[in-house]
N, C-alpha and C. Protein backbone atom coordinates (compact mmCIF):
# COMPACT_ATOMS: atom_id res chain seq x y z
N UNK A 1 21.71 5.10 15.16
CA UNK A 1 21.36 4.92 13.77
C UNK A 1 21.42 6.29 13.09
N UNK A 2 22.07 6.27 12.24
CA UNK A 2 22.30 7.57 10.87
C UNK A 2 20.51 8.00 10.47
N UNK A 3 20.61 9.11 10.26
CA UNK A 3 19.52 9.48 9.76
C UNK A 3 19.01 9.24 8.59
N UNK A 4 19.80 8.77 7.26
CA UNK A 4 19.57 7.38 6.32
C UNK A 4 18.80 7.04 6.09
N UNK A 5 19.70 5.67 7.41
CA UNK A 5 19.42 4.93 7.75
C UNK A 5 17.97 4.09 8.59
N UNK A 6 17.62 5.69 9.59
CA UNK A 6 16.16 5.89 9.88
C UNK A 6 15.11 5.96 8.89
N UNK A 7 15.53 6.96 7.76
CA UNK A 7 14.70 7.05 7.07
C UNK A 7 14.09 5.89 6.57
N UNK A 8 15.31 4.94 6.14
CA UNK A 8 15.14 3.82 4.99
C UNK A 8 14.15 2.78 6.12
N UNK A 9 14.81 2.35 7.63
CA UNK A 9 14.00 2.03 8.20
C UNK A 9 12.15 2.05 7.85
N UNK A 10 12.05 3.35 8.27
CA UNK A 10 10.85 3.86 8.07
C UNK A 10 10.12 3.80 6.94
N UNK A 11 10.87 4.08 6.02
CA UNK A 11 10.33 3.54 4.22
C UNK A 11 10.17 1.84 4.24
N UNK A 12 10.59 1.06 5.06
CA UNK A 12 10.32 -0.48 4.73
C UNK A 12 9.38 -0.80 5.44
N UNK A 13 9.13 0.18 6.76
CA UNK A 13 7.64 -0.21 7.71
C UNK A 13 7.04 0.16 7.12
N UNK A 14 7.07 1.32 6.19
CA UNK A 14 5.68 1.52 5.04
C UNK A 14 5.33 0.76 3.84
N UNK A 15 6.48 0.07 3.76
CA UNK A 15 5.85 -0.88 2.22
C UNK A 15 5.35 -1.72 2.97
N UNK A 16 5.83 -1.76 3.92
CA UNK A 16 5.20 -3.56 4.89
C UNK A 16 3.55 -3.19 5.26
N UNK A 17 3.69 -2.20 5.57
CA UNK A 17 2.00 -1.75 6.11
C UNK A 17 1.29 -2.03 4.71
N UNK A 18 2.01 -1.16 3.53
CA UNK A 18 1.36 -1.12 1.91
C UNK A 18 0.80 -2.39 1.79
N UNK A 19 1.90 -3.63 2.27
CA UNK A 19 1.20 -5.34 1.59
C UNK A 19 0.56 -5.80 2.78
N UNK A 20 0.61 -5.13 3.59
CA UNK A 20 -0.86 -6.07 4.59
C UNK A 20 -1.92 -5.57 3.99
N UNK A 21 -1.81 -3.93 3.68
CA UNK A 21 -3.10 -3.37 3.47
C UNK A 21 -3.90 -4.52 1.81
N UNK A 22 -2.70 -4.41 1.12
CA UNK A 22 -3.06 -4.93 -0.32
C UNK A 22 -3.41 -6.42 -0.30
N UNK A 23 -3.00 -7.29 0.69
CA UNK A 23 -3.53 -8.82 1.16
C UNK A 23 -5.17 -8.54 1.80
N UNK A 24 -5.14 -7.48 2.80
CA UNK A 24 -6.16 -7.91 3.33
C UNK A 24 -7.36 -7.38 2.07
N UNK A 25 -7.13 -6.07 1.54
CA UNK A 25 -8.15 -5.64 0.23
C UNK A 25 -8.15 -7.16 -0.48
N UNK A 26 -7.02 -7.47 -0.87
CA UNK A 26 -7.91 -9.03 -2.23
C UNK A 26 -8.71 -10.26 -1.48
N UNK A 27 -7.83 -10.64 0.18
CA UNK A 27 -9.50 -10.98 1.03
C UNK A 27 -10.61 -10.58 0.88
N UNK A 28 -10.80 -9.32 1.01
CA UNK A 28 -12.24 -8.83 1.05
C UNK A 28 -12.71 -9.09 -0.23
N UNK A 29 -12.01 -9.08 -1.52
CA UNK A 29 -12.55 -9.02 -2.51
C UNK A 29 -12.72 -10.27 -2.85
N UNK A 30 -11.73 -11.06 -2.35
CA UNK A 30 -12.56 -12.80 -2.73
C UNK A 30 -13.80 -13.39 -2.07
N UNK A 31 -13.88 -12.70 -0.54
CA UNK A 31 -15.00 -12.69 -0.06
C UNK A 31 -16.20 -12.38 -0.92
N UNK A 32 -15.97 -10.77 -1.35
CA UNK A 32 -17.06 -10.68 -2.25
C UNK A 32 -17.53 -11.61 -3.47
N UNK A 33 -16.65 -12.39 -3.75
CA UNK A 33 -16.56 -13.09 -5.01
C UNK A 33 -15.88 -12.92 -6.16
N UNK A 34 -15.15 -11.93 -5.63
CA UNK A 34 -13.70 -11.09 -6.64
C UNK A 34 -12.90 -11.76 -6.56
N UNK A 35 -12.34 -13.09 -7.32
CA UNK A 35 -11.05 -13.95 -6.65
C UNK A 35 -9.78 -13.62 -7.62
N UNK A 36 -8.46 -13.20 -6.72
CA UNK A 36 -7.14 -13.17 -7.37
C UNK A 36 -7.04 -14.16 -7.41
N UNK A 37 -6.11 -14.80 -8.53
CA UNK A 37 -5.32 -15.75 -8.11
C UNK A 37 -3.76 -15.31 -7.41
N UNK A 38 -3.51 -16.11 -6.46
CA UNK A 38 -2.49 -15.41 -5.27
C UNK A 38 -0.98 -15.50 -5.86
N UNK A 39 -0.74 -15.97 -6.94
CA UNK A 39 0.44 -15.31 -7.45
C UNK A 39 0.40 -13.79 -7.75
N UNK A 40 -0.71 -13.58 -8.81
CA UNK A 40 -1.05 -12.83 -9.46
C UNK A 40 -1.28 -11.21 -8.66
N UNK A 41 -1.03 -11.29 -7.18
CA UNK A 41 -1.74 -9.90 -6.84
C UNK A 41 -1.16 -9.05 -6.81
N UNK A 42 -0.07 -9.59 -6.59
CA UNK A 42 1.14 -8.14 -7.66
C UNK A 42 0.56 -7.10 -8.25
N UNK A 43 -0.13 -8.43 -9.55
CA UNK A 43 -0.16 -7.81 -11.23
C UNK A 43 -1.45 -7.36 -11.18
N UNK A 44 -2.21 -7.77 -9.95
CA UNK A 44 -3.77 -7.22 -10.00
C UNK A 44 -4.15 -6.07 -8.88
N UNK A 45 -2.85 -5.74 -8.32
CA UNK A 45 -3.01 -4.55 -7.37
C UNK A 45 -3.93 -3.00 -7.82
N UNK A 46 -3.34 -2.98 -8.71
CA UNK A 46 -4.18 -1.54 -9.25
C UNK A 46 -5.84 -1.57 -9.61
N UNK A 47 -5.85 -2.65 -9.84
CA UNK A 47 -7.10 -3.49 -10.53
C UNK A 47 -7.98 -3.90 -8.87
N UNK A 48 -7.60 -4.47 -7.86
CA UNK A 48 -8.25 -4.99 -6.84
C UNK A 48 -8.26 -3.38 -6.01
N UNK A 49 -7.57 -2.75 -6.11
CA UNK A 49 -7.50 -1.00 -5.14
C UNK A 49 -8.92 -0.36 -5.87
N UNK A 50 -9.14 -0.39 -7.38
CA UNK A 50 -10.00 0.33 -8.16
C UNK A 50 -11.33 -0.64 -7.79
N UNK A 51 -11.38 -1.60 -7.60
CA UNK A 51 -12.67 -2.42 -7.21
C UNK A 51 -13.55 -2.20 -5.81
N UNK A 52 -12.13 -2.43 -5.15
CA UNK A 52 -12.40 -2.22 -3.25
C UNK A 52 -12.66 -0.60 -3.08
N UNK A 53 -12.30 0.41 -3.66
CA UNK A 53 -13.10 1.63 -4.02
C UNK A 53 -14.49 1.68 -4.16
N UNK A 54 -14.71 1.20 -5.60
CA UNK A 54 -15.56 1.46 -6.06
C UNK A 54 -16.96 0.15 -5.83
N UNK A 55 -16.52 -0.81 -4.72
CA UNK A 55 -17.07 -1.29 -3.77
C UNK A 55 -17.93 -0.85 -2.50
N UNK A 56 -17.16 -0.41 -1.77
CA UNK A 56 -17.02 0.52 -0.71
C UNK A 56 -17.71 1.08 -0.57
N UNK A 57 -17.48 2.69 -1.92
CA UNK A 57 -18.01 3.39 -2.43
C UNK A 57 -19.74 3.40 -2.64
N UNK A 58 -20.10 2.36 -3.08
CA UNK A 58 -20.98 1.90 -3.65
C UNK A 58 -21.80 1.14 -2.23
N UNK A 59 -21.60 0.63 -1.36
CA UNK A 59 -22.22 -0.14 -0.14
C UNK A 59 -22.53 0.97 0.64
N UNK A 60 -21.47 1.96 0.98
CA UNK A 60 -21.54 2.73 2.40
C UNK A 60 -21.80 4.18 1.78
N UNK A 61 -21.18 4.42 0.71
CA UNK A 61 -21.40 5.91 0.38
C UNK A 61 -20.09 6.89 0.87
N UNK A 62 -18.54 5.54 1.03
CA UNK A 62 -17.30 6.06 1.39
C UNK A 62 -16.69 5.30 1.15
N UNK A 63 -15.09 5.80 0.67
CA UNK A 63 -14.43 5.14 0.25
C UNK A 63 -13.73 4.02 1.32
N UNK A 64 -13.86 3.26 1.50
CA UNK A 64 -13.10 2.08 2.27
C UNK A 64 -11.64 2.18 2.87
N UNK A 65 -11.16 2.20 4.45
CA UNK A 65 -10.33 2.60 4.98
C UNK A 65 -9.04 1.53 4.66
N UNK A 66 -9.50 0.36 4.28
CA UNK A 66 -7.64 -0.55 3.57
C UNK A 66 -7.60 0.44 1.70
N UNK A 67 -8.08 1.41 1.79
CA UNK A 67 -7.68 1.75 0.10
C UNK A 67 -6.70 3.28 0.77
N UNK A 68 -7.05 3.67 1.18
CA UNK A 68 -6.13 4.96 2.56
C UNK A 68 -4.89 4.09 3.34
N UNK A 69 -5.27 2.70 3.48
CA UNK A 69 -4.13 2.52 4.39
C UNK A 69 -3.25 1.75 3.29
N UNK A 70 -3.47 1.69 2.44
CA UNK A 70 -2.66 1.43 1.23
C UNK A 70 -2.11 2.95 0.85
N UNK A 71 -3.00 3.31 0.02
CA UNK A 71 -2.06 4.72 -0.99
C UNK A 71 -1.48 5.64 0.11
N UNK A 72 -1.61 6.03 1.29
CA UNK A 72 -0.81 6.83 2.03
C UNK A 72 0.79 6.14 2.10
N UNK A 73 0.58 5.04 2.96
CA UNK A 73 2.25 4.57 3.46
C UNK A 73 3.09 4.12 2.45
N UNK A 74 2.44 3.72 1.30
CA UNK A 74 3.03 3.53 -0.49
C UNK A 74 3.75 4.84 -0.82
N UNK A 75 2.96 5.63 -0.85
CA UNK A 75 3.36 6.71 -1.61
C UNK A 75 4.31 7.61 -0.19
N UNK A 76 4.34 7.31 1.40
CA UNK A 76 5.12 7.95 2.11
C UNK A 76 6.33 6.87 1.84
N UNK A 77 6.57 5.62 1.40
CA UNK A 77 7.96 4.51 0.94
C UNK A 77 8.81 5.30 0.49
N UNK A 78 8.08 5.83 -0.70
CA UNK A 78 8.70 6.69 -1.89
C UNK A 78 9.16 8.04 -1.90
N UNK A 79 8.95 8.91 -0.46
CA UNK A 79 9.17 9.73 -0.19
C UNK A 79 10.41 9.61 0.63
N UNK A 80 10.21 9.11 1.80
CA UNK A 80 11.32 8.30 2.59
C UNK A 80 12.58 7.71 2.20
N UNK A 81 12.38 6.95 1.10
CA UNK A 81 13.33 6.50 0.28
C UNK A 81 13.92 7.12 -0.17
N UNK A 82 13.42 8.24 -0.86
CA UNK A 82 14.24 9.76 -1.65
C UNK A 82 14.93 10.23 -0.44
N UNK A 83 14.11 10.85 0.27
CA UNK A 83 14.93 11.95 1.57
C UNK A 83 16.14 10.69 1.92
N UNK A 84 16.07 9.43 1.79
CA UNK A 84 17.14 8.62 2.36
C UNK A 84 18.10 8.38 1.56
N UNK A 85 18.17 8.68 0.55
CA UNK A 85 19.03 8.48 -0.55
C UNK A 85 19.37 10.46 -0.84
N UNK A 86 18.50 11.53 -0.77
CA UNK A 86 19.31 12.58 -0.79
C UNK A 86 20.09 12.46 0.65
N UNK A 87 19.50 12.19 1.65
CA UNK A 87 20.79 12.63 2.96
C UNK A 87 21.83 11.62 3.00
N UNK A 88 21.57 10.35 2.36
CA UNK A 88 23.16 9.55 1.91
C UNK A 88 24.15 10.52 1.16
N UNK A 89 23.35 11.54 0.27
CA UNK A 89 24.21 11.97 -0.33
C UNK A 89 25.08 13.13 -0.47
N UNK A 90 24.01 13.68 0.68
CA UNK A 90 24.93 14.82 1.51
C UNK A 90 25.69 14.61 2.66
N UNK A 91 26.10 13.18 3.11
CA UNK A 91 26.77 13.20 3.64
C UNK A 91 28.54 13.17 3.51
């Protein structure tokens, strides 16, 4: 496998990690009594991340480990993706 190609690999195991993390956060939050509706969690991602924070936050006196296992591998997609699209393009 091209180095890309690895990359891009690697950028899709991170969005995939991103939507377990973001399924299992709107569980917890319907648990709490926070209910998405399950089309909608798309459009309520930013909105259910800022809750399960400031949830968390608020119970334990720390921020909650699915809000880390979200914004890290999200924001490493987007990194990955670049380096995979500059070394497409130096090749």
């Amino acid at each position: 496998m091209s180095i890309p190609g690895t990359l891009l690999f690697l950028a899709v195991v991170s969005v995939v990690w991103a939507v377990v993390s973001a399924v299992r956060i709107t569980a917890i939050l319907d648990q709490a009594g926070l209910k998405t509706p399950f089309p909608f969690i798309g459009l309520f991602l930013f909105r259910n991340l800022i809750r399960y924070r400031e949830i968390t936050l608020r119970e334990t006196g720390k921020v909650g480990p699915l809000f880390y296992s979200y914004v890290i591998p999200i924001n490493a997609a987007w990194i990955l993706a670049l380096a995979a699209w500059a070394a497409r393009a130096l090749q």
